[in-house]
N, C-alpha and C. Protein backbone atom coordinates (compact mmCIF):
# COMPACT_ATOMS: atom_id res chain seq x y z
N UNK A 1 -18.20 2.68 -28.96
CA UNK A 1 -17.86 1.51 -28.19
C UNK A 1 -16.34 1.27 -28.22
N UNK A 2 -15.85 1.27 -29.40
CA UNK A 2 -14.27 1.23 -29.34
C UNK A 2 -13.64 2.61 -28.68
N UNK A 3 -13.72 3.60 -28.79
CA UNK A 3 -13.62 4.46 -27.79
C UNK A 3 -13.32 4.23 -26.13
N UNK A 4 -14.56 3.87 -25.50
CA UNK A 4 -14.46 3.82 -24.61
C UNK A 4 -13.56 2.44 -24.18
N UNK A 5 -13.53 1.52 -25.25
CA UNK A 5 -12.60 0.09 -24.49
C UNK A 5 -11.06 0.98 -24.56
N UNK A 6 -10.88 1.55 -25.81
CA UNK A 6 -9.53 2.50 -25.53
C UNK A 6 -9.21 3.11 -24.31
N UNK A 7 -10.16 3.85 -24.03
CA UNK A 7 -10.50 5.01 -22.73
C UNK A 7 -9.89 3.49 -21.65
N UNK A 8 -10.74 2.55 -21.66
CA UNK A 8 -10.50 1.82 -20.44
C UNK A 8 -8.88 0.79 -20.30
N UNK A 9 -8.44 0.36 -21.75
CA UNK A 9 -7.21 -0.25 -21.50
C UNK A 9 -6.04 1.07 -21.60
N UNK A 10 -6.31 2.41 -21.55
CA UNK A 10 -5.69 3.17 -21.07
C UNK A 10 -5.46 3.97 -19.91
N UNK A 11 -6.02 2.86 -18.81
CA UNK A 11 -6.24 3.83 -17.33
C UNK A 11 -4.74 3.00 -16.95
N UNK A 12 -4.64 3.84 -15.71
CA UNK A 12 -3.38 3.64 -15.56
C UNK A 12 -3.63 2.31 -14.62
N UNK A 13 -4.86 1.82 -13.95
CA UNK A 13 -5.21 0.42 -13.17
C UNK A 13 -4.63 -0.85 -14.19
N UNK A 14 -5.17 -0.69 -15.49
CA UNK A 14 -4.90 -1.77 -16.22
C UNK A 14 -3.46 -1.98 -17.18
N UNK A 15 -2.74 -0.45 -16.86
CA UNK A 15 -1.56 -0.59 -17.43
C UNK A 15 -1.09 -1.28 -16.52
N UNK A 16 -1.01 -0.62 -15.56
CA UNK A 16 -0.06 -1.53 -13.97
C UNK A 16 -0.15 -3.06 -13.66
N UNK A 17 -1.48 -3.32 -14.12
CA UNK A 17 -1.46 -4.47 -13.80
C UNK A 17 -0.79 -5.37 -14.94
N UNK A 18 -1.14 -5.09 -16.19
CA UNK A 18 -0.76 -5.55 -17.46
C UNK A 18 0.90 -5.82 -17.17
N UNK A 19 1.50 -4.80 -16.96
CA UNK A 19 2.87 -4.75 -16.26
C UNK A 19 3.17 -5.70 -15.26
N UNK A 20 2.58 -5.77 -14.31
CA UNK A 20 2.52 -6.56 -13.31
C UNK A 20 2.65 -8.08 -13.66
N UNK A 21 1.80 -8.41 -14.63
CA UNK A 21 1.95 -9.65 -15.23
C UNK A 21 2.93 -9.77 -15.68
N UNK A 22 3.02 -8.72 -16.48
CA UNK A 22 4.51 -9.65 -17.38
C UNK A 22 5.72 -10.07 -16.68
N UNK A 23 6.33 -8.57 -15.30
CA UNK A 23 7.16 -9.11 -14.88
C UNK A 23 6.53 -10.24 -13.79
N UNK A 24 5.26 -10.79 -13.35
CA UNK A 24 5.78 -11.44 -12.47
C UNK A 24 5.91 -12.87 -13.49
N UNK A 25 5.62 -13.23 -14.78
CA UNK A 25 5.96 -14.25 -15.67
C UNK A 25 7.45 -14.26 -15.82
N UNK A 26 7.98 -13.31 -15.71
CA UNK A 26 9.34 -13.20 -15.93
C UNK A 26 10.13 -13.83 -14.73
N UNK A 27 9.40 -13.97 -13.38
CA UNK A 27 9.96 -13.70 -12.50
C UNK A 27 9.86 -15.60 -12.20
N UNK A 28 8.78 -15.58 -12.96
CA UNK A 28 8.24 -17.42 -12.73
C UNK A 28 8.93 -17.86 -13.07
N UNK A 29 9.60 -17.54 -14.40
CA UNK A 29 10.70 -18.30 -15.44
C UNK A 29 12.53 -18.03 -14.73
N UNK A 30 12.49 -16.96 -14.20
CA UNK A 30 13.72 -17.23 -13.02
C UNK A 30 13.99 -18.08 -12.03
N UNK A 31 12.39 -18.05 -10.96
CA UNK A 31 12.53 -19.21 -10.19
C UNK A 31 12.06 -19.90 -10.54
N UNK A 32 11.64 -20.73 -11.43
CA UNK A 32 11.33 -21.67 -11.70
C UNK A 32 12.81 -22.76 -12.33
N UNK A 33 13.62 -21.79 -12.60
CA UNK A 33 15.05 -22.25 -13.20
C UNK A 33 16.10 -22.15 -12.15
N UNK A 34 15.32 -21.76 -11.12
CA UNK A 34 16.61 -21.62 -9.89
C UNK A 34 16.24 -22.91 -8.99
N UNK A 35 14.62 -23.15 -9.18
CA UNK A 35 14.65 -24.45 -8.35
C UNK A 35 14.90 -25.79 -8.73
N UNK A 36 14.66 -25.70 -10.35
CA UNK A 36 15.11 -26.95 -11.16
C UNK A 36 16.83 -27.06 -11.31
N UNK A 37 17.70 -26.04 -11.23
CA UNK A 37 18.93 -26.45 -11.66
C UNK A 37 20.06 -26.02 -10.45
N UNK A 38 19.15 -25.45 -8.78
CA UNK A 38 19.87 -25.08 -7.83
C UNK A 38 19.31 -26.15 -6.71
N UNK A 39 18.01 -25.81 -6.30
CA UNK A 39 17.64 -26.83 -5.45
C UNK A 39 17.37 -27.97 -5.59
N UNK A 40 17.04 -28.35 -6.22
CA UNK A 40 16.76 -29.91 -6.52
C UNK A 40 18.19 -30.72 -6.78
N UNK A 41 18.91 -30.00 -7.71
CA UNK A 41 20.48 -30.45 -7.37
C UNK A 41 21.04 -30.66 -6.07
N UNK A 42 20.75 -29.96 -5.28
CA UNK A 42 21.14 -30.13 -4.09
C UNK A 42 20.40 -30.80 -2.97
N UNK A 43 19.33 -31.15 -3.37
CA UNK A 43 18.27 -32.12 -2.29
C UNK A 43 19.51 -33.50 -3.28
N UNK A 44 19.71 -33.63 -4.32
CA UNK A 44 20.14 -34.78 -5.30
C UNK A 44 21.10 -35.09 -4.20
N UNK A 45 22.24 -34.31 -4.46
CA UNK A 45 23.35 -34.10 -3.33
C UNK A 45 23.28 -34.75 -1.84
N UNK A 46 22.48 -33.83 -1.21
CA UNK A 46 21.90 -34.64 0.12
C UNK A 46 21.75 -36.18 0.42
N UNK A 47 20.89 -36.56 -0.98
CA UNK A 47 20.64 -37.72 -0.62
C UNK A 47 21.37 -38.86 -1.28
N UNK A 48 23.23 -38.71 -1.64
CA UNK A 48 23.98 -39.29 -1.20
C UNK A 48 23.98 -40.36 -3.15
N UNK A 49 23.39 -40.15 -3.65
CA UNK A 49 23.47 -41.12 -4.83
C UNK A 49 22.23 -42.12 -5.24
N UNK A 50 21.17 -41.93 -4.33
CA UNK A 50 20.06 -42.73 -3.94
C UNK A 50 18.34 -41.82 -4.37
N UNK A 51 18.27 -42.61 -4.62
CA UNK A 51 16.50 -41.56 -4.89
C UNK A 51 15.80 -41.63 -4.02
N UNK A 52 15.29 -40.50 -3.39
CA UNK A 52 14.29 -40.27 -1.98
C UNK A 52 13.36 -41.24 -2.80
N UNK A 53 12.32 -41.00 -3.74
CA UNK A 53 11.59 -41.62 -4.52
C UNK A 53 10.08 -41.13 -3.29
N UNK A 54 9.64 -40.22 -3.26
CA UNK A 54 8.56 -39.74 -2.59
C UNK A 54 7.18 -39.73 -3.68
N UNK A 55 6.41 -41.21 -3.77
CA UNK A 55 5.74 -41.47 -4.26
C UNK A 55 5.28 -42.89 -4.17
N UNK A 56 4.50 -43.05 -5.13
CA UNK A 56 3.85 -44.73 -5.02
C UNK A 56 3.34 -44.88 -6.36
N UNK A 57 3.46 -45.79 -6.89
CA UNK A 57 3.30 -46.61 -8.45
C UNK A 57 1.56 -47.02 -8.13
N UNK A 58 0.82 -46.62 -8.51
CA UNK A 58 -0.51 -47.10 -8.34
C UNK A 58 -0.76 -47.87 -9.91
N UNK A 59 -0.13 -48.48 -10.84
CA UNK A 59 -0.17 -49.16 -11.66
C UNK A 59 0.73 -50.01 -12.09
N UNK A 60 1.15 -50.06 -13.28
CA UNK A 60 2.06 -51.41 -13.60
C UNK A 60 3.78 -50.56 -13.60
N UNK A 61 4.30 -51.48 -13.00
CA UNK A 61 5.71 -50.73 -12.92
C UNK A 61 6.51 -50.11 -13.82
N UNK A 62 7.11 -48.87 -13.37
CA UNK A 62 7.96 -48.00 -14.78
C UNK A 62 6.72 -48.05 -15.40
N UNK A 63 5.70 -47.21 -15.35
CA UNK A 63 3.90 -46.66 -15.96
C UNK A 63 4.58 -45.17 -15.14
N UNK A 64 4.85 -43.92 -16.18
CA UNK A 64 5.08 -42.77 -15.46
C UNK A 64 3.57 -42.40 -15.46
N UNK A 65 2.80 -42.33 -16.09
CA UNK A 65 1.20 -41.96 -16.11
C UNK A 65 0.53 -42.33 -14.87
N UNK A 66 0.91 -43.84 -14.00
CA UNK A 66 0.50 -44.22 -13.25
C UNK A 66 1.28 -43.48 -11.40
N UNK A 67 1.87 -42.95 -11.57
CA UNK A 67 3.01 -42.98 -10.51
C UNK A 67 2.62 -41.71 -9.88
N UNK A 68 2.25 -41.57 -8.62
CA UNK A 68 2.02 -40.71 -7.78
C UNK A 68 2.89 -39.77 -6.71
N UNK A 69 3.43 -38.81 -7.74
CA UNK A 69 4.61 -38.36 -7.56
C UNK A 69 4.52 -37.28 -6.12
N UNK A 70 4.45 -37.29 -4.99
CA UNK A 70 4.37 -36.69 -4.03
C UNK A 70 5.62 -35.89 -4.06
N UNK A 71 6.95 -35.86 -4.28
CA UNK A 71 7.85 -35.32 -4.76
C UNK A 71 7.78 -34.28 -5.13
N UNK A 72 7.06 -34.06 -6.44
CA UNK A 72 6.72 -33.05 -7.27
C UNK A 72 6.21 -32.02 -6.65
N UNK A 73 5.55 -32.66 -6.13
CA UNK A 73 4.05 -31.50 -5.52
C UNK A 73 4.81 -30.79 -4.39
N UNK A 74 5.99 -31.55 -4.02
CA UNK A 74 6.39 -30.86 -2.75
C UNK A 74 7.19 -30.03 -3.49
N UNK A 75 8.14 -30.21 -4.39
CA UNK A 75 8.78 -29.06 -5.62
C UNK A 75 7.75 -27.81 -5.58
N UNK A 76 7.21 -28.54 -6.53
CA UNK A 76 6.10 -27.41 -6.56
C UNK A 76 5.03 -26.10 -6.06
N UNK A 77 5.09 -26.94 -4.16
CA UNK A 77 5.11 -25.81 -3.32
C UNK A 77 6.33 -24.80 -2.89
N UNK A 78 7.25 -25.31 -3.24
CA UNK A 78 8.63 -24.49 -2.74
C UNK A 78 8.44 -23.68 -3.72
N UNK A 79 8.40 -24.19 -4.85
CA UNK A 79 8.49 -22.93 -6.29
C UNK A 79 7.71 -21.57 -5.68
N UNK A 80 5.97 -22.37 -5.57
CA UNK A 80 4.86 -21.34 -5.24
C UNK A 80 5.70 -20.66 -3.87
N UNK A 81 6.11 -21.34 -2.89
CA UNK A 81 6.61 -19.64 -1.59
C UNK A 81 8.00 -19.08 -2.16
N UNK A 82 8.80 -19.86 -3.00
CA UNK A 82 9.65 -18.61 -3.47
C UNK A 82 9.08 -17.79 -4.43
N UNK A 83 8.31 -18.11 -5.61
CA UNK A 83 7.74 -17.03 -6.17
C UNK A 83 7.28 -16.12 -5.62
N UNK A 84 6.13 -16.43 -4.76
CA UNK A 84 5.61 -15.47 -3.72
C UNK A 84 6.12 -14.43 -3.07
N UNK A 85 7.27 -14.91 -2.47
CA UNK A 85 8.42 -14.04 -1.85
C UNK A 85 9.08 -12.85 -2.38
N UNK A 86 9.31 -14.06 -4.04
CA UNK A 86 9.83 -12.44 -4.54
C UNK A 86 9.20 -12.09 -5.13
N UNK A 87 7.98 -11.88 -5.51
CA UNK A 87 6.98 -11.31 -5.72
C UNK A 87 6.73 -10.25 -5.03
N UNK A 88 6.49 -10.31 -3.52
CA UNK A 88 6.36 -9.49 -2.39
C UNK A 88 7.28 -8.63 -2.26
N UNK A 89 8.48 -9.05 -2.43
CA UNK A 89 9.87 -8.21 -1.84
C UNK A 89 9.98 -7.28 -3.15
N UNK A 90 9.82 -7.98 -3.99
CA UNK A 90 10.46 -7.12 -5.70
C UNK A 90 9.48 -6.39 -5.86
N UNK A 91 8.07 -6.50 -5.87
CA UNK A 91 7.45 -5.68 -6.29
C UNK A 91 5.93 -4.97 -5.60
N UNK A 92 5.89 -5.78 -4.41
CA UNK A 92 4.82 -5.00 -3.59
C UNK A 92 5.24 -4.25 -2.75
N UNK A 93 6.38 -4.73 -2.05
CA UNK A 93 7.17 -3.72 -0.86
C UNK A 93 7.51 -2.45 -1.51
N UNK A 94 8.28 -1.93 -2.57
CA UNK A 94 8.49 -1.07 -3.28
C UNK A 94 7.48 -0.53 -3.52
N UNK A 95 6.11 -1.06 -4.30
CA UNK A 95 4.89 -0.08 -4.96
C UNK A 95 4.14 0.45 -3.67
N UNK A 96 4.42 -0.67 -2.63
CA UNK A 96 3.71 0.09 -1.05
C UNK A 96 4.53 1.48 -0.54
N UNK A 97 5.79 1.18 -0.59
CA UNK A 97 6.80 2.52 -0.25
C UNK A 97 6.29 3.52 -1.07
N UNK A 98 6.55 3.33 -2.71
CA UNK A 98 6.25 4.73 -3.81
C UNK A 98 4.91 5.10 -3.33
N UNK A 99 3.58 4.23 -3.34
CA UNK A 99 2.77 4.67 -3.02
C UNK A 99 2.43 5.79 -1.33
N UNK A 100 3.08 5.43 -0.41
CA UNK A 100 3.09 5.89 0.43
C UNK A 100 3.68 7.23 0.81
N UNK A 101 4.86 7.35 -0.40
CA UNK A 101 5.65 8.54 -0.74
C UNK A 101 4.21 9.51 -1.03
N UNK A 102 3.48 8.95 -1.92
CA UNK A 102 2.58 9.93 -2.57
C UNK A 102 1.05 10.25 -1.53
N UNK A 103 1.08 9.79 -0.64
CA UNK A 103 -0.19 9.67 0.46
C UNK A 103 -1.00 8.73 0.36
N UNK A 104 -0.49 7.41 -0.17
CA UNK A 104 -2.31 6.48 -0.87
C UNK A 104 -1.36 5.37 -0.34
N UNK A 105 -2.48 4.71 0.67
CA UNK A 105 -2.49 3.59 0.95
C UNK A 105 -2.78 2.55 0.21
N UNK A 106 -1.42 1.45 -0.25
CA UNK A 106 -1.80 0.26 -0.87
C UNK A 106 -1.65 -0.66 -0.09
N UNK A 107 -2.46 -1.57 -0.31
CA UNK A 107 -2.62 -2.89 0.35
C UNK A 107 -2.75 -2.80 1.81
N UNK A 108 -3.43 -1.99 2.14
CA UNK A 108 -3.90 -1.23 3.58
C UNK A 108 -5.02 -2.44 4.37
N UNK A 109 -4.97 -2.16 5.89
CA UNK A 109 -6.39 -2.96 6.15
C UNK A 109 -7.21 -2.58 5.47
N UNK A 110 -8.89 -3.16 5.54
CA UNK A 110 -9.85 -2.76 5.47
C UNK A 110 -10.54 -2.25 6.09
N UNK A 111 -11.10 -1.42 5.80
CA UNK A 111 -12.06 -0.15 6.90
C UNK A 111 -12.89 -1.29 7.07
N UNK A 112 -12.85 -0.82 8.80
CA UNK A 112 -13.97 -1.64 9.27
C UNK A 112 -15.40 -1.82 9.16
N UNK A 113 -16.60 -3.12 9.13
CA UNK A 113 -17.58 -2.61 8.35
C UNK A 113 -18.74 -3.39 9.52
N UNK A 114 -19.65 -3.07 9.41
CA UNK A 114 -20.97 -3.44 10.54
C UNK A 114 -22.23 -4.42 9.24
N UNK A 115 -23.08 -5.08 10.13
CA UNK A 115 -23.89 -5.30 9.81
C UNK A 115 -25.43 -5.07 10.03
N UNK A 116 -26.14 -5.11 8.68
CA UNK A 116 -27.19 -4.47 8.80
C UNK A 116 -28.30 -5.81 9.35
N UNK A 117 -29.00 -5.22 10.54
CA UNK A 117 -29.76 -6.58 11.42
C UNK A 117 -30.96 -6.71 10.71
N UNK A 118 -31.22 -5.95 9.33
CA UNK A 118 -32.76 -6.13 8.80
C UNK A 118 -32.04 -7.06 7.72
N UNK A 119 -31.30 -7.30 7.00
CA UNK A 119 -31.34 -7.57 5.85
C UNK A 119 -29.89 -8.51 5.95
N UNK A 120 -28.91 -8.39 6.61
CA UNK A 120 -28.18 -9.30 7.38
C UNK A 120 -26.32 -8.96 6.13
N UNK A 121 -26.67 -8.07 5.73
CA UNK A 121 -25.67 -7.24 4.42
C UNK A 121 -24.22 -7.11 5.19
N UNK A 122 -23.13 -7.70 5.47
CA UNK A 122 -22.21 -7.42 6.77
C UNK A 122 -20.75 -6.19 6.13
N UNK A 123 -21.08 -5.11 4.80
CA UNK A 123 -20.26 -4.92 3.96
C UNK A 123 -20.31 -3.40 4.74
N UNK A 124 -21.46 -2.59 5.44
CA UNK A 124 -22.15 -1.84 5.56
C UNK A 124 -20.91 -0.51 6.42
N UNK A 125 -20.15 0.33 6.00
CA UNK A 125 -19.48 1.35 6.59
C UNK A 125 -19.71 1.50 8.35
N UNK A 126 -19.04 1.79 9.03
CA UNK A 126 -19.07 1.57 10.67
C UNK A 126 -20.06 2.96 10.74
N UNK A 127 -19.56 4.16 10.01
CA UNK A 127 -20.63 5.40 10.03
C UNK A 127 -21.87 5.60 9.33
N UNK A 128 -22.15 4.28 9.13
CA UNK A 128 -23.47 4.49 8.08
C UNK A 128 -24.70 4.79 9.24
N UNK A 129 -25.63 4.84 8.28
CA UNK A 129 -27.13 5.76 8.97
C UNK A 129 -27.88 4.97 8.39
N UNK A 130 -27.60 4.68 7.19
CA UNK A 130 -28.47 4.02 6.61
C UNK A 130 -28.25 2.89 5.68
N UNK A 131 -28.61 1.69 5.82
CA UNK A 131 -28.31 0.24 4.91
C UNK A 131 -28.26 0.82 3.33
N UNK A 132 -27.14 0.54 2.89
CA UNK A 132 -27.37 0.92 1.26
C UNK A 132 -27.98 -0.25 0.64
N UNK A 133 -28.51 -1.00 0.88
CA UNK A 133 -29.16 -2.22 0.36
C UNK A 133 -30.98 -2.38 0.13
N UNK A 134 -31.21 -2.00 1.31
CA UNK A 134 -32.15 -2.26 1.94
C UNK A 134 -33.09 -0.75 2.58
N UNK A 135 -31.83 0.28 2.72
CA UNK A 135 -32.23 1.60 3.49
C UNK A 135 -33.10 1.88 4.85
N UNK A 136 -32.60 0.63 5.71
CA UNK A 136 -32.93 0.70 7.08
C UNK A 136 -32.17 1.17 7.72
N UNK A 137 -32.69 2.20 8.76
CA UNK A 137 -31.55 3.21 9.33
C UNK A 137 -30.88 2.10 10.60
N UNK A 138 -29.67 2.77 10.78
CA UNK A 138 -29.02 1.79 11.12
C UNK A 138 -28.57 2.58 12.60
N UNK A 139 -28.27 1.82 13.76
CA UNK A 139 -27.90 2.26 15.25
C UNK A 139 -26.39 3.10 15.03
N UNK A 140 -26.25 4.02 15.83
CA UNK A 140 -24.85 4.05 15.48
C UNK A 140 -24.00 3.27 16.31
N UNK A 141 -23.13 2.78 16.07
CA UNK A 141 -22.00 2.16 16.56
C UNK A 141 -20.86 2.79 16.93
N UNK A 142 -20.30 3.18 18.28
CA UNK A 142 -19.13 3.76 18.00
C UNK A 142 -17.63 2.81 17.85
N UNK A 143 -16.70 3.72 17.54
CA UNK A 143 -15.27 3.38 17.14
C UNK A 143 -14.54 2.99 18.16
């Protein structure tokens, strides 16, 4: 049993990904420090000496527990599409190129797939013959 968990946290799927994590944590802790001490400084800026204050106090005043910070959340989506971004640019655009160097499609469409009318399975290969579910032969469909 220990064997084979070896065998398995040594495929190269779970190294990559293992990898994958770390830098994209790394990558959280960059932008996450570029939007707290670049952008938000500069929305500060914008708005002249004054607090947008994008929220509402739903309890007793100066209650931060109570205060419905709409603000934040809008922070917080900017973080999520710049992470994203460079996420995409740093490290999927590149592993799509290397990969493509080598003939293997990553992050490719999906082969198109039919459904089976006995059993209603919609996962079913466009060239199938036969439902792998169910094993009702199936019409062919062409391409």
């Amino acid at each position: 049993m220990i064997r084979g968990f070896k065998n398995f946290l040594m495929r190269g799927d779970v190294i990559t990904v293992a990898i994958g994590l770390v830098v994209a944590l790394a990558f959280s802790t960059l932008v996450k420090a570029f939007t707290d001490f670049v952008i938000n400084p500069l929305i500060a800026a914008l708005q002249g000496g004054q607090s947008l204050g994008l929220g509402w106090q739903l309890g007793a005043a100066g209650n931060k527990a109570t205060y419905l910070d709409i603000g934040s959340f809008i922070s917080a989506i900017i973080y999520f599409i710049i992470f994203m971004a460079v996420v995409y640019f740093v490290i999927v655009v590149p592993y799509k190129a290397i990969q493509a160097r080598r003939g293997i499609t990553a992050f490719g469409d999906p082969a198109p797939t039919k459904a089976c009318p006995a059993c209603l399975s919609d996962d079913l290969p466009v060239a199938a013959s036969k439902c792998k579910y169910c094993g009702t032969e199936q019409p062919v469909v062409s391409v």
